[in-house]
C-alpha atoms as a PDB file:
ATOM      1  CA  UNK A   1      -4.382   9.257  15.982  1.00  0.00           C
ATOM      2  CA  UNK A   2      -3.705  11.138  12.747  1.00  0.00           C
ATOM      3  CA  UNK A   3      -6.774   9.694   9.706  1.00  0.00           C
ATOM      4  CA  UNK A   4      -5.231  10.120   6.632  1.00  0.00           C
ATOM      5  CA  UNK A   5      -5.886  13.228   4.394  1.00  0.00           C
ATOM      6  CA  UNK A   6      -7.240  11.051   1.400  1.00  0.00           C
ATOM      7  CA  UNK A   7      -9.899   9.325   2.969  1.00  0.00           C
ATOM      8  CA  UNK A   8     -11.843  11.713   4.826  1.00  0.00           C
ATOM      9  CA  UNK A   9     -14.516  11.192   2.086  1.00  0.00           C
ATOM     10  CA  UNK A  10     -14.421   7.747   1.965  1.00  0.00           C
ATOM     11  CA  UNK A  11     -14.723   7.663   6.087  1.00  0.00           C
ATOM     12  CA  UNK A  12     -17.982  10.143   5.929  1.00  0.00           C
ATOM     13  CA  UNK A  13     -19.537   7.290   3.503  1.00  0.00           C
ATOM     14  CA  UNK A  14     -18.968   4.486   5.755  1.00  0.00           C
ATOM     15  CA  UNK A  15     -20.348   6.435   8.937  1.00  0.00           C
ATOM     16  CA  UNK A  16     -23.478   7.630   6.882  1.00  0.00           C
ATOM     17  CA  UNK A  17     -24.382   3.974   5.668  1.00  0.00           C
ATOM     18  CA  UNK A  18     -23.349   2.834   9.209  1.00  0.00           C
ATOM     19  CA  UNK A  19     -25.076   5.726  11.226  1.00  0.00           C
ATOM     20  CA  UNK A  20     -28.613   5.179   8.885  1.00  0.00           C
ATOM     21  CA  UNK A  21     -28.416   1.114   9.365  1.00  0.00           C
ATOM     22  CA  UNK A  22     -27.898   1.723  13.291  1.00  0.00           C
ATOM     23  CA  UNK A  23     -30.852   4.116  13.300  1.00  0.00           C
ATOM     24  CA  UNK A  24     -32.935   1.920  11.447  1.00  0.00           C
ATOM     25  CA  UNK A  25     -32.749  -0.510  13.327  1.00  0.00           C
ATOM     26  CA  UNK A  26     -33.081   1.341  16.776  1.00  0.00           C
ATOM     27  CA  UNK A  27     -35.948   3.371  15.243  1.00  0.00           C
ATOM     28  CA  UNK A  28     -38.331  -0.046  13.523  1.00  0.00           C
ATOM     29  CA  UNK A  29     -36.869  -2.584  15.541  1.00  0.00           C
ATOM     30  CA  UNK A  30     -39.205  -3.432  18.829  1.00  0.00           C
ATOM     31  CA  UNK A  31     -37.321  -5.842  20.523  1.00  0.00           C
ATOM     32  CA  UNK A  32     -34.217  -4.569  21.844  1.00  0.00           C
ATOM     33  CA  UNK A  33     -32.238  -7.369  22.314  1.00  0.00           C
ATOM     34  CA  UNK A  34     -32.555  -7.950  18.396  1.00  0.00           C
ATOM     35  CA  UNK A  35     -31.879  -4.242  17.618  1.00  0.00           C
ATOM     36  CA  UNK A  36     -28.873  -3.774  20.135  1.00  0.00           C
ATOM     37  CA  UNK A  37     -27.277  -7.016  18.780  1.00  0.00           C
ATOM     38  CA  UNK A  38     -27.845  -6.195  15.149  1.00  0.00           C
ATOM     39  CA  UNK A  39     -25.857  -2.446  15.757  1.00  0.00           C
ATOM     40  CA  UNK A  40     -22.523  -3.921  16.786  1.00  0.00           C
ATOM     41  CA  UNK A  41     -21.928  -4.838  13.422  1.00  0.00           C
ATOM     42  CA  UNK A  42     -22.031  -1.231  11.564  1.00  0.00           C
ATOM     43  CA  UNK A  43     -20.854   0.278  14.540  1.00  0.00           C
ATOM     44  CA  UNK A  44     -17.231  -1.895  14.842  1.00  0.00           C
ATOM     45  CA  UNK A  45     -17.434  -0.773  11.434  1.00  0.00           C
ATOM     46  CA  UNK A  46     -17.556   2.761  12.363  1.00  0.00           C
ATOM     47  CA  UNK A  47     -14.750   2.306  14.770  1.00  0.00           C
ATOM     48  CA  UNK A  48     -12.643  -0.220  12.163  1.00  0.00           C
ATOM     49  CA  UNK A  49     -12.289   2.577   9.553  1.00  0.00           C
ATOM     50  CA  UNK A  50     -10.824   4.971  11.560  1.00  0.00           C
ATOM     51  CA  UNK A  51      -8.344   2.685  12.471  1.00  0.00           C
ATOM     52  CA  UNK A  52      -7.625   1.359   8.822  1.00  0.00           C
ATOM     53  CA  UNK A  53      -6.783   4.668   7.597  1.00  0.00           C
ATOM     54  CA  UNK A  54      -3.881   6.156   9.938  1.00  0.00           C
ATOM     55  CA  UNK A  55      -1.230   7.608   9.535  1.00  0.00           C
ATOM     56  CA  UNK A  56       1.508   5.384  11.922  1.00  0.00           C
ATOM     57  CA  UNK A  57       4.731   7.263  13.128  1.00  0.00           C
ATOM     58  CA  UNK A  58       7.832   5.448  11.178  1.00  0.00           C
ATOM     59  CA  UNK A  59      11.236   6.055  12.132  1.00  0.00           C
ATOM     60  CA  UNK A  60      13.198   5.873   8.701  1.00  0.00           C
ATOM     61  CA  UNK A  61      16.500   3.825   8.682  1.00  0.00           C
ATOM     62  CA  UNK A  62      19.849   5.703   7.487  1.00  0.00           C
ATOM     63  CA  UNK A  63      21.808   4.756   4.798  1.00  0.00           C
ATOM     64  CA  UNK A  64      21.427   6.150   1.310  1.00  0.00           C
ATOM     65  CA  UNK A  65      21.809   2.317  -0.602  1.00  0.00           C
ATOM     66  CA  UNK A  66      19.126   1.614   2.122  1.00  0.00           C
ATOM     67  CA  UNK A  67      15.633   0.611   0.571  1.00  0.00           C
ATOM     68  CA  UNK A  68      13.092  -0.116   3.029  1.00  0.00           C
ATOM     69  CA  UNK A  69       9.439  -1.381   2.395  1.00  0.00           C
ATOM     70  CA  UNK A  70       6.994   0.767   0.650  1.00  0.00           C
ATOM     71  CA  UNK A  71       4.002  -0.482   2.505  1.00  0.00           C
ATOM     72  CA  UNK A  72       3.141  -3.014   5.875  1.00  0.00           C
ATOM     73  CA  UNK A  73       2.193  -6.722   4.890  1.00  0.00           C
ATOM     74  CA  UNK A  74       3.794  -9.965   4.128  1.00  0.00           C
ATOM     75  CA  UNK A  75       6.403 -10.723   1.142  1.00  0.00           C
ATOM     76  CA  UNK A  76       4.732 -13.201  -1.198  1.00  0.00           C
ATOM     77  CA  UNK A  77       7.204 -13.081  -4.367  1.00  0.00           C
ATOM     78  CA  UNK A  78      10.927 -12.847  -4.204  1.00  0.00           C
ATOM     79  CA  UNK A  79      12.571 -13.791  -7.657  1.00  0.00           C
ATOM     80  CA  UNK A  80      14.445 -12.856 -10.755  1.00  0.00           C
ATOM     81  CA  UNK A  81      11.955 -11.453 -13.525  1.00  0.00           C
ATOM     82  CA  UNK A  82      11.664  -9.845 -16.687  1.00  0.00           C
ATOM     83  CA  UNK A  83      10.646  -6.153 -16.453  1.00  0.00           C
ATOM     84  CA  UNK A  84       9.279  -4.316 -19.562  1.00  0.00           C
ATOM     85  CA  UNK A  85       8.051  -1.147 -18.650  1.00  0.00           C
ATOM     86  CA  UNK A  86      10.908   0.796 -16.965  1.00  0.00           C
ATOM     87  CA  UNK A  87      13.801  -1.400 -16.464  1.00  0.00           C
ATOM     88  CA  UNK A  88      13.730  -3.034 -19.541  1.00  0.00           C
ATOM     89  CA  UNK A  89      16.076  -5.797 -18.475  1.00  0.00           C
ATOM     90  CA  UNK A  90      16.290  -8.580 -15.605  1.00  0.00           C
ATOM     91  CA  UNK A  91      15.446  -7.530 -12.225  1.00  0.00           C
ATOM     92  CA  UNK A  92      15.242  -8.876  -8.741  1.00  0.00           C
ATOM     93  CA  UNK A  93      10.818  -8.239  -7.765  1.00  0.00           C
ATOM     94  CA  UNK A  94      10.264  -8.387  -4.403  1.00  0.00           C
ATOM     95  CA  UNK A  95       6.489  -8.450  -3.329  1.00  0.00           C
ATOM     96  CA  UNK A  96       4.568  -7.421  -0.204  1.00  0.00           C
ATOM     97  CA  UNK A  97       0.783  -7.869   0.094  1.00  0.00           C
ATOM     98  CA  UNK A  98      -1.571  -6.039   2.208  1.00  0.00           C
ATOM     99  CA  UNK A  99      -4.536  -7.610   4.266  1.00  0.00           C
ATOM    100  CA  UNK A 100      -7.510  -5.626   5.918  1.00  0.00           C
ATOM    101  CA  UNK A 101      -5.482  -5.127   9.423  1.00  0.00           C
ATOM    102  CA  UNK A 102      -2.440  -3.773   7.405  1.00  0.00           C
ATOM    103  CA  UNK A 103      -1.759  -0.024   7.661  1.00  0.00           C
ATOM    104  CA  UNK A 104      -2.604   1.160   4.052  1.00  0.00           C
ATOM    105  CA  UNK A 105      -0.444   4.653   3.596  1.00  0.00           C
ATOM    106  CA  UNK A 106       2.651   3.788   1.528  1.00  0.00           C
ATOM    107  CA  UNK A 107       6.127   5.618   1.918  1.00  0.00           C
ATOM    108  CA  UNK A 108       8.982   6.368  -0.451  1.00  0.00           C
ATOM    109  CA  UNK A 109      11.455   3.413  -0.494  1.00  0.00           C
ATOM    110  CA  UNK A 110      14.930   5.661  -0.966  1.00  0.00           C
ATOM    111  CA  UNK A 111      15.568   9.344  -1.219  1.00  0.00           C
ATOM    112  CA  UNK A 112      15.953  10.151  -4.722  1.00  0.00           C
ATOM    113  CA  UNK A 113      14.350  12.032  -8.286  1.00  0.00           C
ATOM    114  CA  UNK A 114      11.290  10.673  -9.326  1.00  0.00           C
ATOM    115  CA  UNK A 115      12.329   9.821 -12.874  1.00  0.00           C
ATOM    116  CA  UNK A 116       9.078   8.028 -13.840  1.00  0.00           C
ATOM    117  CA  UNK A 117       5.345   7.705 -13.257  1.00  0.00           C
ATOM    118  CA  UNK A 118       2.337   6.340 -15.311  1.00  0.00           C
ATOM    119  CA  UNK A 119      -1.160   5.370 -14.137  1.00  0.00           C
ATOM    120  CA  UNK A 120      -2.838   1.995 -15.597  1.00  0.00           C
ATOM    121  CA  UNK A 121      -6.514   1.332 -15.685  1.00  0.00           C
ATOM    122  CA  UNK A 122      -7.071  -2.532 -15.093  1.00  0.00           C
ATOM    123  CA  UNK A 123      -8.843  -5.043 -13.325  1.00  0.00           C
ATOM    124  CA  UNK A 124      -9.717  -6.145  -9.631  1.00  0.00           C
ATOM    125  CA  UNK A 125      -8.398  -9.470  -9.600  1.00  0.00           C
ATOM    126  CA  UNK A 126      -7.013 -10.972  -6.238  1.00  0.00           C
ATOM    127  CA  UNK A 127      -3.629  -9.076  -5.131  1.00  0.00           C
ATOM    128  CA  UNK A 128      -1.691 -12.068  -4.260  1.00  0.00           C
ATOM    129  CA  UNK A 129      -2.105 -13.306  -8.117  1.00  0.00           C
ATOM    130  CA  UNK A 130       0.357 -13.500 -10.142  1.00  0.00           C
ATOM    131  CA  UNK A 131      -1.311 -11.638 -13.080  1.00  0.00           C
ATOM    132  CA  UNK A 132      -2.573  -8.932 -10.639  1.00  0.00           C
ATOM    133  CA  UNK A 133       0.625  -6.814 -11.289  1.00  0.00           C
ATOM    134  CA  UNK A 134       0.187  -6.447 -15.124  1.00  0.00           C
ATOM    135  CA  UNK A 135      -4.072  -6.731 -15.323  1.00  0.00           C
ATOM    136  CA  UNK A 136      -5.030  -5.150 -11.968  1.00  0.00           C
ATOM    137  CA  UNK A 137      -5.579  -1.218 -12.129  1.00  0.00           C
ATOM    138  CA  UNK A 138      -1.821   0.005 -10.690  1.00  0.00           C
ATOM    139  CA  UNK A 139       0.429   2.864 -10.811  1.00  0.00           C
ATOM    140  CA  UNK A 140       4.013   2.773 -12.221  1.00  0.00           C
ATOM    141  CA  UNK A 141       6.681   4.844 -10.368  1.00  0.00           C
ATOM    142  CA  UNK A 142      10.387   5.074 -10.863  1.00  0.00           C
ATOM    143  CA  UNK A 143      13.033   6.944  -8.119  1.00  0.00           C
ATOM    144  CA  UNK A 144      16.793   7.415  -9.062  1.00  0.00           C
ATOM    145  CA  UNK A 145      18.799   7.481  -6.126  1.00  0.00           C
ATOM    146  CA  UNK A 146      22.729   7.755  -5.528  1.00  0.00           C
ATOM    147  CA  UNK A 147      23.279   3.879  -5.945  1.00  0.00           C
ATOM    148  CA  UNK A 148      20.751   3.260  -8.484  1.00  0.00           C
ATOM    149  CA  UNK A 149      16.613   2.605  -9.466  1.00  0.00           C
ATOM    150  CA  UNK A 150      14.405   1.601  -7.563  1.00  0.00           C
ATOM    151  CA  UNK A 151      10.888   0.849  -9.337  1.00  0.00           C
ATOM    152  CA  UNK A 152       7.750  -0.045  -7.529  1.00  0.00           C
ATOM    153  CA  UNK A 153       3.800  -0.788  -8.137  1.00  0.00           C
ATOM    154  CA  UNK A 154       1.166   0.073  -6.404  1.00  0.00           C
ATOM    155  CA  UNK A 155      -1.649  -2.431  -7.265  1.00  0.00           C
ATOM    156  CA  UNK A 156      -5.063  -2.877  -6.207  1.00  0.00           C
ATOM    157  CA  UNK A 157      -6.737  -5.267  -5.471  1.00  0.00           C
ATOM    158  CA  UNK A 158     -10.496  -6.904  -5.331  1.00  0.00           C
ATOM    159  CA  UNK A 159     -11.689  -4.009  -2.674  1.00  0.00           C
ATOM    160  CA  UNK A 160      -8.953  -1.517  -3.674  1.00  0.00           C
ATOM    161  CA  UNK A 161     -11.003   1.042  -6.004  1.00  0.00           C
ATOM    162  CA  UNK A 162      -8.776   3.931  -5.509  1.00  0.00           C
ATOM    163  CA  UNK A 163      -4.865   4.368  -5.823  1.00  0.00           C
ATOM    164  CA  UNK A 164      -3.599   7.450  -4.131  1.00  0.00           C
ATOM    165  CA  UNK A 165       0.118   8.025  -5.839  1.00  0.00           C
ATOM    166  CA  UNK A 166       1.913  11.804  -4.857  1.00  0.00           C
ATOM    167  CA  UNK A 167       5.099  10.696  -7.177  1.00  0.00           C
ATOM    168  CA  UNK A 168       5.530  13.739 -10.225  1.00  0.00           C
ATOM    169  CA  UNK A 169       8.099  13.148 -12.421  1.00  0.00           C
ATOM    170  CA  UNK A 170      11.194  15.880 -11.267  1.00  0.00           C
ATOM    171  CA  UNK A 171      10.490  15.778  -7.581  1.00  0.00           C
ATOM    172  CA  UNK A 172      12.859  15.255  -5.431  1.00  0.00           C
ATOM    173  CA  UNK A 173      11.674  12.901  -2.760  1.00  0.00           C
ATOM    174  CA  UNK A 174      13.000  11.714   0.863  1.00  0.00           C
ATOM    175  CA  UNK A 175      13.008   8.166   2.496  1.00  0.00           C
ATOM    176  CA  UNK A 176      10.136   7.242   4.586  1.00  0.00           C
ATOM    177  CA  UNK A 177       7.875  10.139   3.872  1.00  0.00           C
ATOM    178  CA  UNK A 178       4.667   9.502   2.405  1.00  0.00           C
ATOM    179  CA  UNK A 179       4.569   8.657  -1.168  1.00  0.00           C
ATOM    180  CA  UNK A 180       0.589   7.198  -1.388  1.00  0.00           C
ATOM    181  CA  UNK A 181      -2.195   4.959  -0.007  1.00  0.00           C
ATOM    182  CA  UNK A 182      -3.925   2.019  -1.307  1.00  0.00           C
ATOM    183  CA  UNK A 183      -7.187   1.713  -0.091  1.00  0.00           C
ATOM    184  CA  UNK A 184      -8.023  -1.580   1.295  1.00  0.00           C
ATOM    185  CA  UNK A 185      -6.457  -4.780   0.597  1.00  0.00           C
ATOM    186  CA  UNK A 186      -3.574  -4.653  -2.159  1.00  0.00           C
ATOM    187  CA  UNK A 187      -0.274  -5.234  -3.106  1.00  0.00           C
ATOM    188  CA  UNK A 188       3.168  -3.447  -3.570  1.00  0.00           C
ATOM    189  CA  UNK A 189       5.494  -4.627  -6.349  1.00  0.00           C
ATOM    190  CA  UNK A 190       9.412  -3.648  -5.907  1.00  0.00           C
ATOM    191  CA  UNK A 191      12.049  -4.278  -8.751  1.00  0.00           C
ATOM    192  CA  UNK A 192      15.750  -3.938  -7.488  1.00  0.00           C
ATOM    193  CA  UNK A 193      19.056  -4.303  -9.654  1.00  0.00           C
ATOM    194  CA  UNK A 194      19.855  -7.873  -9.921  1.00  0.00           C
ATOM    195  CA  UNK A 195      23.001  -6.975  -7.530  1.00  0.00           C
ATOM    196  CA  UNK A 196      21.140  -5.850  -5.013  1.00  0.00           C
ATOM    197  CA  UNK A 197      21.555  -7.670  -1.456  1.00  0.00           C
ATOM    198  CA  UNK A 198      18.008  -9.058  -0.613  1.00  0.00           C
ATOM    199  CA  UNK A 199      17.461  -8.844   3.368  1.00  0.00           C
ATOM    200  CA  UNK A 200      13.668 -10.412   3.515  1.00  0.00           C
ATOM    201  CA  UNK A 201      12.672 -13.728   2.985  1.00  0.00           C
ATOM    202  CA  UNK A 202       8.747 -15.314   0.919  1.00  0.00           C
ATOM    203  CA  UNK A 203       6.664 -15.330   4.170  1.00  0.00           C
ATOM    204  CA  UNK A 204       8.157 -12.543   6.305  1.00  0.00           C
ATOM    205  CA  UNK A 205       5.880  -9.948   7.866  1.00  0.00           C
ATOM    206  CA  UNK A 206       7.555  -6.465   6.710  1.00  0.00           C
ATOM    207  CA  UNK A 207       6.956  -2.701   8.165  1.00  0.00           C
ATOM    208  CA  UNK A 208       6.877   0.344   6.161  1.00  0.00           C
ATOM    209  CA  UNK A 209       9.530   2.813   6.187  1.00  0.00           C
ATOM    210  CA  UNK A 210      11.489   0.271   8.899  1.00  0.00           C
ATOM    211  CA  UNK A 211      11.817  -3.198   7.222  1.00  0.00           C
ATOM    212  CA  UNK A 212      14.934  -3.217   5.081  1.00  0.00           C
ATOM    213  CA  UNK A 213      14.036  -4.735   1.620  1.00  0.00           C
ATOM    214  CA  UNK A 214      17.312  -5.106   0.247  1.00  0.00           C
ATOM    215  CA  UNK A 215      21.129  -2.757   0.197  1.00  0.00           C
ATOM    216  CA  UNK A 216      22.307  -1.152  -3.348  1.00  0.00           C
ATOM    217  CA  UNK A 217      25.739  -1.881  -4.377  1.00  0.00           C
ATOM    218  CA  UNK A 218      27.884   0.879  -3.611  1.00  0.00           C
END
C-alpha cells in the first residue's frame, strides 16, 4: 500500500496522540478488561489513517474529450450555473462529495495546460452545502485541453484543514495523474461547457481517474 507523500506528517500526529492514549491507559489503568477495551478505539484509529491516505492504482480512460472524475465520492449537484471566476459565462457544475471511507488523493480530469490557479482562504462549513463552494477555504484551477476548459474546485470541508493542489499555471499536465489531496471529508466542484455530454447522474457513486464525468464536443 503506497501512504501518500503529503500526509506523512499528519499520520505521525495521529499515531503519537493514539500511541500516548493507548499507553496511558495500559500504564494507569488496573483492570484490564477496562484498559484493553478502551485501546481499540485509538488503535482502529491507528490502522484507519493509513488506510485513508493511499494512493489507489487508477487505470485512466482514453479519449482526449474524455473528462473523468477528479476525486472518489457521490455526485450531489448536476445543473446549469453561473460561473464568475474563470468562465465568466453559463456552465454545466457537476459535483462529487467525499465521505470519511472515500479515497482522498485527487487526479487531473483531462490532459491539458494549466491555464489558471488561485488559492481562497474561507470557511469550514459542511461540503455538501450549497454555499460551501464560494465561503469554504478552496482552490481554483483551470486546464485547457484540445476540446476545451475544464475548471474544477477543490473545497474543504468541516474536517478538511489542508488543501494539497500541484496545478502551476504553464504546466502541462496528463489525465489521471495526481493533481492533489483533500484531507478528510470534502468536496470537488467541476464546471464543463454547457455542450458538454453529461454521463453521471445526482446520486451516483463515481471513481477517480475511471468514472467518466461528461465527453467535450469535438
Amino acid at each position: 500500500m503506497i501512504i501518500h507523500k503529503d500526509c506523512y506528517g499528519t499520520i505521525l500526529l495521529v499515531w503519537l496522540i493514539c500511541g500516548a492514549l493507548v499507553f496511558t491507559f495500559l500504564r494507569f489503568i488496573p483492570w484490564p478488561v477496562i484498559s484493553y477495551l478502551l485501546c481499540i478505539f485509538p488503535m482502529f484509529m491507528m490502522g484507519f489513517v493509513l488506510f485513508f491516505f493511499r494512493v489507489p492504482k487508477r487505470m485512466s480512460i482514453d479519449g482526449e474529450n474524455v473528462v473523468t472524475s477528479v476525486a472518489d465520492g457521490q455526485v450531489c449537484v448536476i445543473e446549469k450555473v453561473y460561473e464568475p471566476e474563470y468562465v465568466k459565462g453559463e456552465c454545466m457544475q457537476v459535483s462529487v462529495y467525499m465521505d470519511f471511507f472515500n479515497v482522498h488523493v485527487n487526479f487531473w480530469p483531462v490532459s491539458g495546460e494549466v491555464s489558471y490557479y488561485k488559492y481562497h482562504p474561507g470557511k469550514y462549513m459542511l461540503a455538501f452545502l450549497p454555499k460551501a463552494s464560494e465561503l469554504n477555504e478552496h482552490t481554483s484551477v483551470g486546464i485547457r485541453s484540445q476540446f476545451g476548459d475544464v475548471f474544477f474546485k477543490q473545497i474543504a470541508g468541516t474536517f478538511a484543514r489542508r488543501i494539497v493542489c500541484y496545478a502551476k499555471p504553464g504546466s502541462q499536465e496528463k489525465k489521471g495523474t495526481q493533481c492533489g489531496i483533500i484531507k478528510f471529508g470534502s468536496r470537488i466542484d467541476m464546471y464543463l461547457p454547457l455542450d458538454a455530454d453529461i454521463k453521471v447522474e445526482i446520486g451516483d457513486c463515481v471513481r477517480a481517474s475511471e468514472t467518466v464525468i461528461a465527453e467535450l464536443k469535438r
